[in-house]
PDB file of N, CA and C in Angstrom:
ATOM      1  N   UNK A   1      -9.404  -4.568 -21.150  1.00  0.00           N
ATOM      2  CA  UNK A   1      -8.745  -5.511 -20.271  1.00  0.00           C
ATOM      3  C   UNK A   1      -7.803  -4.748 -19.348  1.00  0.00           C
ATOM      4  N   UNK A   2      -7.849  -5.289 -17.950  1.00  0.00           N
ATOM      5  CA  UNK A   2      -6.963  -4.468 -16.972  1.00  0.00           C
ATOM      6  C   UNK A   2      -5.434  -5.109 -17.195  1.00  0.00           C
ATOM      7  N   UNK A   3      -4.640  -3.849 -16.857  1.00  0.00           N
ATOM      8  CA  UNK A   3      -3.647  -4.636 -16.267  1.00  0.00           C
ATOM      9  C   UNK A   3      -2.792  -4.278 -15.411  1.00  0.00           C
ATOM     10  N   UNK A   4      -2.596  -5.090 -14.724  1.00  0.00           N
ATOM     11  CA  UNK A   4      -2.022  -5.401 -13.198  1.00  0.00           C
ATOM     12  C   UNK A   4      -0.994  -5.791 -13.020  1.00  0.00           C
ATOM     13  N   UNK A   5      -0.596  -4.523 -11.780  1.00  0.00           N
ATOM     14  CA  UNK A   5       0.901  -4.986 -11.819  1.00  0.00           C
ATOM     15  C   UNK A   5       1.174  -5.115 -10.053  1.00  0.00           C
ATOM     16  N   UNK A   6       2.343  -5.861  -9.544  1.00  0.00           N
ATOM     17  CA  UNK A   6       2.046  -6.177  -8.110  1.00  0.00           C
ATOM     18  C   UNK A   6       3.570  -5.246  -8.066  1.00  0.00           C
ATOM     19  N   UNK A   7       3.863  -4.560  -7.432  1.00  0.00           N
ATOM     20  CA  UNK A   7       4.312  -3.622  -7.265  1.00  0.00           C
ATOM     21  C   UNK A   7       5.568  -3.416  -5.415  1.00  0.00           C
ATOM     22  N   UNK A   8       6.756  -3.956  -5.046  1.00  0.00           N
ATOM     23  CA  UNK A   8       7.577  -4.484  -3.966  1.00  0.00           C
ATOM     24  C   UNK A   8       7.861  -3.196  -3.724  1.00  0.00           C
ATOM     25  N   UNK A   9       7.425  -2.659  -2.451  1.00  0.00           N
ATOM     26  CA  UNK A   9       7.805  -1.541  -1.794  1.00  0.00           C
ATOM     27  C   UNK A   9       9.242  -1.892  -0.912  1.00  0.00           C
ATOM     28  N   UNK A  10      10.055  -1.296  -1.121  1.00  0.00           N
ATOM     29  CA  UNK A  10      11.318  -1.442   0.053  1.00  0.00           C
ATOM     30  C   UNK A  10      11.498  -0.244   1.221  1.00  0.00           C
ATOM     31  N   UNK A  11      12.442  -1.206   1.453  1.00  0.00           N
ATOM     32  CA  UNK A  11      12.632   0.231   3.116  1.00  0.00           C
ATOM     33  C   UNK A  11      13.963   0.761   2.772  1.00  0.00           C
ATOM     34  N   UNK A  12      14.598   2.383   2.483  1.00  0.00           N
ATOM     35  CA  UNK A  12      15.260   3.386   2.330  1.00  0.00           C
ATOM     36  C   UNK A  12      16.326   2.881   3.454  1.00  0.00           C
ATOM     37  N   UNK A  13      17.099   3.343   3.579  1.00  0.00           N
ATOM     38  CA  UNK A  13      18.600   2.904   4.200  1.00  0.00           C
ATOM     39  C   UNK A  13      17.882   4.240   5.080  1.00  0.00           C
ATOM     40  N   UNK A  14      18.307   4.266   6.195  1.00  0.00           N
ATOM     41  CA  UNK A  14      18.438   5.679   7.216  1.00  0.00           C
ATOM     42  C   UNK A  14      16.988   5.757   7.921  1.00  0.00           C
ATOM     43  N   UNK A  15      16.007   5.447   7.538  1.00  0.00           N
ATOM     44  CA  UNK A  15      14.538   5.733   7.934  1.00  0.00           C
ATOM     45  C   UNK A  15      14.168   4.452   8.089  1.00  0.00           C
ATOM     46  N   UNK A  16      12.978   4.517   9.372  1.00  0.00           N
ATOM     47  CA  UNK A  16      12.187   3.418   9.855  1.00  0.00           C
ATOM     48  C   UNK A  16      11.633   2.788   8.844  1.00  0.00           C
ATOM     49  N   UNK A  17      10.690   1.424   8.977  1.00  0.00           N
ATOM     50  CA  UNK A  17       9.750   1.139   8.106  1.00  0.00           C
ATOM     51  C   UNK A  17       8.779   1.719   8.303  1.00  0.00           C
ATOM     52  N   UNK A  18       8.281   2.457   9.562  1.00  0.00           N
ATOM     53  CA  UNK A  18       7.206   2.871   9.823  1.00  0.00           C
ATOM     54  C   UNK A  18       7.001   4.320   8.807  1.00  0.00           C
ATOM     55  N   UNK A  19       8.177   4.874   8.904  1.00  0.00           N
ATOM     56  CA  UNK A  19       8.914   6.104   8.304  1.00  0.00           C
ATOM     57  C   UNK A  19       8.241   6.074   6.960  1.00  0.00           C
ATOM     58  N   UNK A  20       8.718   5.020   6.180  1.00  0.00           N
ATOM     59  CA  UNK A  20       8.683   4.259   4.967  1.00  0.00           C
ATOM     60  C   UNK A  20       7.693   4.044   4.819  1.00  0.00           C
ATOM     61  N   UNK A  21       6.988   3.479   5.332  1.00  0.00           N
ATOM     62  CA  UNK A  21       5.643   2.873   5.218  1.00  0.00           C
ATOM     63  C   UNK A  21       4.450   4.157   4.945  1.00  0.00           C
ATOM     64  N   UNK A  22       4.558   5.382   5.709  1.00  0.00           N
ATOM     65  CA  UNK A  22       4.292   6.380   5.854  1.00  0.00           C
ATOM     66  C   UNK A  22       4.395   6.992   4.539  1.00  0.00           C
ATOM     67  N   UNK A  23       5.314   7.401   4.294  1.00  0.00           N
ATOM     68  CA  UNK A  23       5.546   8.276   2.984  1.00  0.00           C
ATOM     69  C   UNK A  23       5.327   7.396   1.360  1.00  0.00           C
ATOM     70  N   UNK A  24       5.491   6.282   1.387  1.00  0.00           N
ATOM     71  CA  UNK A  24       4.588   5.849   0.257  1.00  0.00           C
ATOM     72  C   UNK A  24       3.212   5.089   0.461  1.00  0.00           C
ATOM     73  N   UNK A  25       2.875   5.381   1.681  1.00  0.00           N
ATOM     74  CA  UNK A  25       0.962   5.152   1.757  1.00  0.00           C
ATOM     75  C   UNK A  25       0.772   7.161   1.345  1.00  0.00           C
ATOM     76  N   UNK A  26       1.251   8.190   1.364  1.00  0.00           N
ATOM     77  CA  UNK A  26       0.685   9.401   1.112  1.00  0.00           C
ATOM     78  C   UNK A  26       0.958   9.519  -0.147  1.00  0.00           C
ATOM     79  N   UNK A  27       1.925   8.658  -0.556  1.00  0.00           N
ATOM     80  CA  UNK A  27       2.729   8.996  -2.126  1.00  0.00           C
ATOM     81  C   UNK A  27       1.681   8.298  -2.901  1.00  0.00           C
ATOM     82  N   UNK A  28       0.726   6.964  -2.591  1.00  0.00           N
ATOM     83  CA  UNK A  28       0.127   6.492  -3.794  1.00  0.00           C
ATOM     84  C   UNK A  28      -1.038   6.769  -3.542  1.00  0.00           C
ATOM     85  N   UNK A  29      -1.885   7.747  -2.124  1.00  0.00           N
ATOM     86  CA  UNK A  29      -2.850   8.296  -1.928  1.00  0.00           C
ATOM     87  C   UNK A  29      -2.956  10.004  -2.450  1.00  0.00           C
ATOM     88  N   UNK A  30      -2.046  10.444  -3.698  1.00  0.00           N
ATOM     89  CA  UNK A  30      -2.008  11.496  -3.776  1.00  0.00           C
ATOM     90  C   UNK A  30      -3.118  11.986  -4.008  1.00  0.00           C
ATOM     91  N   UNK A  31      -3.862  12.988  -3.733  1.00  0.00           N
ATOM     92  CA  UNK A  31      -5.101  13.832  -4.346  1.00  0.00           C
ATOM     93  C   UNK A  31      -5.133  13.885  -5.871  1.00  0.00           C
ATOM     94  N   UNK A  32      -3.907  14.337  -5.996  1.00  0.00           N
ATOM     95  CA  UNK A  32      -4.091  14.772  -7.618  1.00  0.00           C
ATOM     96  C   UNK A  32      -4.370  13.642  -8.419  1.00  0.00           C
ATOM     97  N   UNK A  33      -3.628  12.816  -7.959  1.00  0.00           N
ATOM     98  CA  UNK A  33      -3.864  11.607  -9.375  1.00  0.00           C
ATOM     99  C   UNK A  33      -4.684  10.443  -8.627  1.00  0.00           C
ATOM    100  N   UNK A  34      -5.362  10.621  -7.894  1.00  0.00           N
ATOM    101  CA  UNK A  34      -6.315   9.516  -7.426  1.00  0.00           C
ATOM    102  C   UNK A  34      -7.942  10.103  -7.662  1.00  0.00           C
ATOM    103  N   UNK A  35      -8.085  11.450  -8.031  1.00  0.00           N
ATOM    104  CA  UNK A  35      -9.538  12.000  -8.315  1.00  0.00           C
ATOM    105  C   UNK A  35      -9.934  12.677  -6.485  1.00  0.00           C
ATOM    106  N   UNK A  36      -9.020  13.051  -6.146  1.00  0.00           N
ATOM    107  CA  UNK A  36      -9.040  13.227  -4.726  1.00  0.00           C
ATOM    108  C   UNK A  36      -9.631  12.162  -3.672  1.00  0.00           C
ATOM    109  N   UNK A  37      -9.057  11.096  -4.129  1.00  0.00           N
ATOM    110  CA  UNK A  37      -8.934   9.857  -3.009  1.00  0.00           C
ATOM    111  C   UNK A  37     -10.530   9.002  -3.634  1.00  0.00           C
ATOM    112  N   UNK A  38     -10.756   9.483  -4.573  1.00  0.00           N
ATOM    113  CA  UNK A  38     -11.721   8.676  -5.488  1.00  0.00           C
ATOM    114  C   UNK A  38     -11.434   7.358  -5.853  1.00  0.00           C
ATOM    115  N   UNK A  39     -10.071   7.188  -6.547  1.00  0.00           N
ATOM    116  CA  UNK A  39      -9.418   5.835  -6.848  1.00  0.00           C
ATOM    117  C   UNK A  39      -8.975   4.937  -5.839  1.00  0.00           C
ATOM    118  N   UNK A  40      -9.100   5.269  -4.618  1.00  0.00           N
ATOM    119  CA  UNK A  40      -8.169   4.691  -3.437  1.00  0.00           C
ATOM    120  C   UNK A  40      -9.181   3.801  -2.690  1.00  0.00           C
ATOM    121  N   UNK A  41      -8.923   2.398  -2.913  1.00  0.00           N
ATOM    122  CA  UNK A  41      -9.669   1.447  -2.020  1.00  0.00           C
ATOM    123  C   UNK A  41      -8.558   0.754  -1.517  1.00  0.00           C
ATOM    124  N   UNK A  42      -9.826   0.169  -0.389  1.00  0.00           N
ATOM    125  CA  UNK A  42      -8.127  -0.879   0.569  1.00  0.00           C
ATOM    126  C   UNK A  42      -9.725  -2.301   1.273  1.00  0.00           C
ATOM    127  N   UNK A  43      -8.711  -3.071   1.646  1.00  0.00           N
ATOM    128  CA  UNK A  43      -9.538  -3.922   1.797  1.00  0.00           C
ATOM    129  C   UNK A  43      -8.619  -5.013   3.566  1.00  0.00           C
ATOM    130  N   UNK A  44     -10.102  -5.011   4.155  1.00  0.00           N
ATOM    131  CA  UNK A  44      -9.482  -4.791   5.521  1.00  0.00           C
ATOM    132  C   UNK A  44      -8.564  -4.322   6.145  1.00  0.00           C
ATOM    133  N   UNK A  45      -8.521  -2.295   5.745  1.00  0.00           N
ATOM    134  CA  UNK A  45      -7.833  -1.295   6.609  1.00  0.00           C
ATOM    135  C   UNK A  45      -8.918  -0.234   6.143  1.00  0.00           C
ATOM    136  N   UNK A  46      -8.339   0.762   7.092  1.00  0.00           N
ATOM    137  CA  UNK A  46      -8.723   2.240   6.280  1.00  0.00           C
ATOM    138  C   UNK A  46      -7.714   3.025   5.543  1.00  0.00           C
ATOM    139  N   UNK A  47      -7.357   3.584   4.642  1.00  0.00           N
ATOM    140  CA  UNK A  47      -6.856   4.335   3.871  1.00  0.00           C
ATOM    141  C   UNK A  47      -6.345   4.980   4.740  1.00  0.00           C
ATOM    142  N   UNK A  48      -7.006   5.503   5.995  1.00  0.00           N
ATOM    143  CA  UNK A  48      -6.510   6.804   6.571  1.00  0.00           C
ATOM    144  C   UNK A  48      -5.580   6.693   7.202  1.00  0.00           C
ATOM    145  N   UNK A  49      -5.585   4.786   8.228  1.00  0.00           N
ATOM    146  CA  UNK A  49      -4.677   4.427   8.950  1.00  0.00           C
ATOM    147  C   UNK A  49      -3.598   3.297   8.505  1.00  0.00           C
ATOM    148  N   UNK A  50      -3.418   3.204   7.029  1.00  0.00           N
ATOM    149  CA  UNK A  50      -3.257   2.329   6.352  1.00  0.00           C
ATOM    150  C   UNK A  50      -1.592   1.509   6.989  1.00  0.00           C
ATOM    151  N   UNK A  51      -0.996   2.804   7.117  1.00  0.00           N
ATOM    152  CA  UNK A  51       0.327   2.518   7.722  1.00  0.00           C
ATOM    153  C   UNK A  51       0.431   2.025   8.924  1.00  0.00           C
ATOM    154  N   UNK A  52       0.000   2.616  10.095  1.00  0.00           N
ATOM    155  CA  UNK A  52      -0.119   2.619  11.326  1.00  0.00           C
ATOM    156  C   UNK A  52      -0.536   0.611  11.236  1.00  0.00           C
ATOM    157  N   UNK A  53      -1.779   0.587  10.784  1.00  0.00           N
ATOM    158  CA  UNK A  53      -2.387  -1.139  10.493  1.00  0.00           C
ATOM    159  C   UNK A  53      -1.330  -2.201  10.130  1.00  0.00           C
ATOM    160  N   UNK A  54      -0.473  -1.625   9.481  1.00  0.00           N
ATOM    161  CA  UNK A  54       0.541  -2.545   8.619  1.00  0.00           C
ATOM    162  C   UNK A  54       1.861  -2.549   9.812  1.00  0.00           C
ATOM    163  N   UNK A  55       2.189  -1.643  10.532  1.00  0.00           N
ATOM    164  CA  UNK A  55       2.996  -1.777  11.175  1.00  0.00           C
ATOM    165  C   UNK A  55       2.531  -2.666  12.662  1.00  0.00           C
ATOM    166  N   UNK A  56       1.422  -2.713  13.180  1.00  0.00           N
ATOM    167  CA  UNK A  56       0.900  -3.201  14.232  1.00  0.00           C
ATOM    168  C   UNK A  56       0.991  -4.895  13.647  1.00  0.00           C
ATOM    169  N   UNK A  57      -0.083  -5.036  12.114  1.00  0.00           N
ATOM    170  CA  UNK A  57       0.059  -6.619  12.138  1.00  0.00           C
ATOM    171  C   UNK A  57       1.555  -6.975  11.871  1.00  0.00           C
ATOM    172  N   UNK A  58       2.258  -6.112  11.410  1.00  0.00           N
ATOM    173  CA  UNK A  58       3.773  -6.701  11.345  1.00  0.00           C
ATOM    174  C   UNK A  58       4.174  -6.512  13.022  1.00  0.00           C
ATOM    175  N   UNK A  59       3.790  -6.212  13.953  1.00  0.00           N
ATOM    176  CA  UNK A  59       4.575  -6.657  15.487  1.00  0.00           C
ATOM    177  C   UNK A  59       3.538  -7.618  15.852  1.00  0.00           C
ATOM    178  N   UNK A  60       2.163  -7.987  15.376  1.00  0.00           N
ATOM    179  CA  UNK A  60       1.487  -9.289  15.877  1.00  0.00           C
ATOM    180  C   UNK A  60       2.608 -10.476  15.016  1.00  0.00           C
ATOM    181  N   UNK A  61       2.986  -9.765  13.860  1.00  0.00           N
ATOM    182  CA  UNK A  61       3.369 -10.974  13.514  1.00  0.00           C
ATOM    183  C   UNK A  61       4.611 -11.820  13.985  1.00  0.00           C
ATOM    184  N   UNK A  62       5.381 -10.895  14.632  1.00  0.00           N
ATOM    185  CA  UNK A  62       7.016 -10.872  14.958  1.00  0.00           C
ATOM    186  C   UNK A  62       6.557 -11.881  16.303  1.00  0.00           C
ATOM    187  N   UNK A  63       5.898 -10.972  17.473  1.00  0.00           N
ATOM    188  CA  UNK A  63       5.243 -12.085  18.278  1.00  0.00           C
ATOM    189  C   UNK A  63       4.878 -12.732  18.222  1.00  0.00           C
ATOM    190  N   UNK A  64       4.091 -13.297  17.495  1.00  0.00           N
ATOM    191  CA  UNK A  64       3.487 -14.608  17.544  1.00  0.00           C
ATOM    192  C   UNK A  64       4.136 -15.423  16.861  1.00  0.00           C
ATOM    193  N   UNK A  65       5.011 -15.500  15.949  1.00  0.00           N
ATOM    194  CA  UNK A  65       5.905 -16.294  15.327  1.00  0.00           C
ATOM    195  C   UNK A  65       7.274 -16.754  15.551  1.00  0.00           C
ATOM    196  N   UNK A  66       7.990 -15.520  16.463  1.00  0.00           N
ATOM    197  CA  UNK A  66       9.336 -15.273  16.970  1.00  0.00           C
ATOM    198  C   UNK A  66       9.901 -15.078  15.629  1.00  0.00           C
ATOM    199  N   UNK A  67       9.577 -14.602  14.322  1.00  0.00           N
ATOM    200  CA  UNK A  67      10.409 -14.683  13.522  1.00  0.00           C
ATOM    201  C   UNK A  67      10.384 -13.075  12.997  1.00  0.00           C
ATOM    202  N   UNK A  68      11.774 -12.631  12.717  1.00  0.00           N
ATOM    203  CA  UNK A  68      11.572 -11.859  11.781  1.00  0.00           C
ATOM    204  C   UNK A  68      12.061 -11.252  10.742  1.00  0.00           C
ATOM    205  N   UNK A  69      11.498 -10.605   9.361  1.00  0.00           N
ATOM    206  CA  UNK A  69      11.650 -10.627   8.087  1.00  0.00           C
ATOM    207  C   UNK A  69      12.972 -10.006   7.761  1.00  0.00           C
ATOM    208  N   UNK A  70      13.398 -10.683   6.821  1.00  0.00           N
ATOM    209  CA  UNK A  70      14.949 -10.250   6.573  1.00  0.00           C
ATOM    210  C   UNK A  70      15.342  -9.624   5.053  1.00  0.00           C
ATOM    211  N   UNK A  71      14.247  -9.780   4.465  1.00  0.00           N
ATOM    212  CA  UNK A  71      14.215  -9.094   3.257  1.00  0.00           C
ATOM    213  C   UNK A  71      14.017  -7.357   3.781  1.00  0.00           C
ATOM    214  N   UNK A  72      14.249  -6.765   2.642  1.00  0.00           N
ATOM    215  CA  UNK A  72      14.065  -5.088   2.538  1.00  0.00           C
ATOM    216  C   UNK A  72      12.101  -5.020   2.020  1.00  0.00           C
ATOM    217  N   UNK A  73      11.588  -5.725   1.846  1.00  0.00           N
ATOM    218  CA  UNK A  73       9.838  -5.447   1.285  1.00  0.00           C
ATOM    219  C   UNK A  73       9.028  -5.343   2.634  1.00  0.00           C
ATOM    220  N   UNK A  74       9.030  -4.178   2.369  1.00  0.00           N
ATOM    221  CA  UNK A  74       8.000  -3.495   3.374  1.00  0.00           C
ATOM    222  C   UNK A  74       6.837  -3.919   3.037  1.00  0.00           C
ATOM    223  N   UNK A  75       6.105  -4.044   1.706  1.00  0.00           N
ATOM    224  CA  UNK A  75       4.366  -3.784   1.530  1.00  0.00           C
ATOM    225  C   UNK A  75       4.688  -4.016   0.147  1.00  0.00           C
ATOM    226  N   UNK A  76       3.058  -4.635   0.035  1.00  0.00           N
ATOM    227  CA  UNK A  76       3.192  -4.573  -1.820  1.00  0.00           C
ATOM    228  C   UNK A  76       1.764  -3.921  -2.315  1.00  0.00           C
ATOM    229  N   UNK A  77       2.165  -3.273  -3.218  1.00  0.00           N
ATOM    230  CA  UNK A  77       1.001  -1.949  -4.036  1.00  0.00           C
ATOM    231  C   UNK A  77       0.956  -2.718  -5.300  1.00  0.00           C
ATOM    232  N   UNK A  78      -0.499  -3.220  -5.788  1.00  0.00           N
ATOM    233  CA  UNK A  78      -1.420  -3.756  -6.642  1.00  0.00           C
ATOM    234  C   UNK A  78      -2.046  -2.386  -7.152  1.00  0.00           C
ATOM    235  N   UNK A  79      -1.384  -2.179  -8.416  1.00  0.00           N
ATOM    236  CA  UNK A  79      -1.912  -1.061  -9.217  1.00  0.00           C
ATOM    237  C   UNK A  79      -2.615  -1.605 -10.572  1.00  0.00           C
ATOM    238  N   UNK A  80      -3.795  -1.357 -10.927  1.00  0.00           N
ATOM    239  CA  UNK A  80      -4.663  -2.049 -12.306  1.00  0.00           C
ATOM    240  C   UNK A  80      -4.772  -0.615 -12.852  1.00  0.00           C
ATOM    241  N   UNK A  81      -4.463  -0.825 -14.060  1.00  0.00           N
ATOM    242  CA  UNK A  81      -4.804   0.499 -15.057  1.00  0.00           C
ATOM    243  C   UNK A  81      -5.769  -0.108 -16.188  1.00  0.00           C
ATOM    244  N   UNK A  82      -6.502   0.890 -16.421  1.00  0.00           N
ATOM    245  CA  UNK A  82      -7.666   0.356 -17.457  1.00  0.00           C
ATOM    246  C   UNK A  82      -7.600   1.634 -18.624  1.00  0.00           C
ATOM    247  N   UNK A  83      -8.276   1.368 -19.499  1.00  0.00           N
ATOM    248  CA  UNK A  83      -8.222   2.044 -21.246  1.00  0.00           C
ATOM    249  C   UNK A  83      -8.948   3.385 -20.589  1.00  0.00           C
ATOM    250  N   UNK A  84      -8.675   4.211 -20.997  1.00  0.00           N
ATOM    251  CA  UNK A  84      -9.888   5.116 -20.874  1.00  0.00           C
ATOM    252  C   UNK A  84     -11.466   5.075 -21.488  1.00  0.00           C
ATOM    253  N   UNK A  85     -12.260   4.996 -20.518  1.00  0.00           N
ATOM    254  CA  UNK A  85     -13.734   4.844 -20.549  1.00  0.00           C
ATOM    255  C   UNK A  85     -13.934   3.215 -20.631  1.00  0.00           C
ATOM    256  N   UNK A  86     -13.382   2.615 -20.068  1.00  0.00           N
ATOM    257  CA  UNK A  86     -13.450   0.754 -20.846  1.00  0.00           C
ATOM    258  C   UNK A  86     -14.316   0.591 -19.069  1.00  0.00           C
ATOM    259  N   UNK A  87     -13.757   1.315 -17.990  1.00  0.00           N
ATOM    260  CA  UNK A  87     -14.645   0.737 -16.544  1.00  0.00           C
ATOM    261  C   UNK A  87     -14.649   2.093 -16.021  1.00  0.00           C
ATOM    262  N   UNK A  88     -16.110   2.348 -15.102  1.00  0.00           N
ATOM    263  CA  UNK A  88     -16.047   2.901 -14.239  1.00  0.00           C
ATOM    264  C   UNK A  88     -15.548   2.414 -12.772  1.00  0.00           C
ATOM    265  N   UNK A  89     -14.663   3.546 -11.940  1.00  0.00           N
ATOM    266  CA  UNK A  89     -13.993   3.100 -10.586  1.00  0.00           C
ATOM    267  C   UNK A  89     -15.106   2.463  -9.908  1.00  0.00           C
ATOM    268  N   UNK A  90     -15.923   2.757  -9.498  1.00  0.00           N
ATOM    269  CA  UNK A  90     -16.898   1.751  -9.384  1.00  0.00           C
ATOM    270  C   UNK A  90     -17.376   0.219  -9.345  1.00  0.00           C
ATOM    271  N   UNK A  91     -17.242   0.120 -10.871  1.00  0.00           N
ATOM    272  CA  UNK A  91     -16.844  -1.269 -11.111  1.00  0.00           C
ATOM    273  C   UNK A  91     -15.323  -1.948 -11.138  1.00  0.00           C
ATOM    274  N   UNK A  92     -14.346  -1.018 -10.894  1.00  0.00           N
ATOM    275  CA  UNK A  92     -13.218  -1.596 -10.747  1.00  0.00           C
ATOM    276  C   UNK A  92     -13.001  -1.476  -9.377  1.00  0.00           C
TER     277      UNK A  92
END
């Protein structure tokens, strides 16, 4: 059985969100502990531009709404850990 955790990224006092946004999209795309980008799926973005995507629909969103967010949560990271050998990444 997986389990899943939803995971509130914030924004650092002194640095952009973009800044922010940046350094923990490379921090949870690490090579080492992803099987060299083996574990890393995304779903309507690319991995590569993952940040850049998130910062654009956050200025569609500011425009088109006139509103904007006043909390510190930048992004949220959905991490599932499974038993060893119980799924292949594949099927997860």
């Amino acid at each position: 059985m997986a389990a899943t955790r939803l995971i509130a990224l914030h924004k650092n006092k002194g640095k952009s969100v973009a800044a922010c946004l940046k350094s923990r999209t490379d921090y949870v795309q690490n090579p080492d502990k992803t099987q060299q980008g083996e574990l890393v799926s995304s779903y309507e973005c690319s991995p590569l531009t993952v940040d850049e995507e998130f910062m654009l629909s956050k200025r569609q969103y500011e425009l088109m709404t006139g509103r904007r967010q006043k909390s510190d949560v930048i992004a949220y990271q959905i991490r599932q850990s499974f038993k060893p050998g119980e799924i292949t990444a594949e099927e997860a």
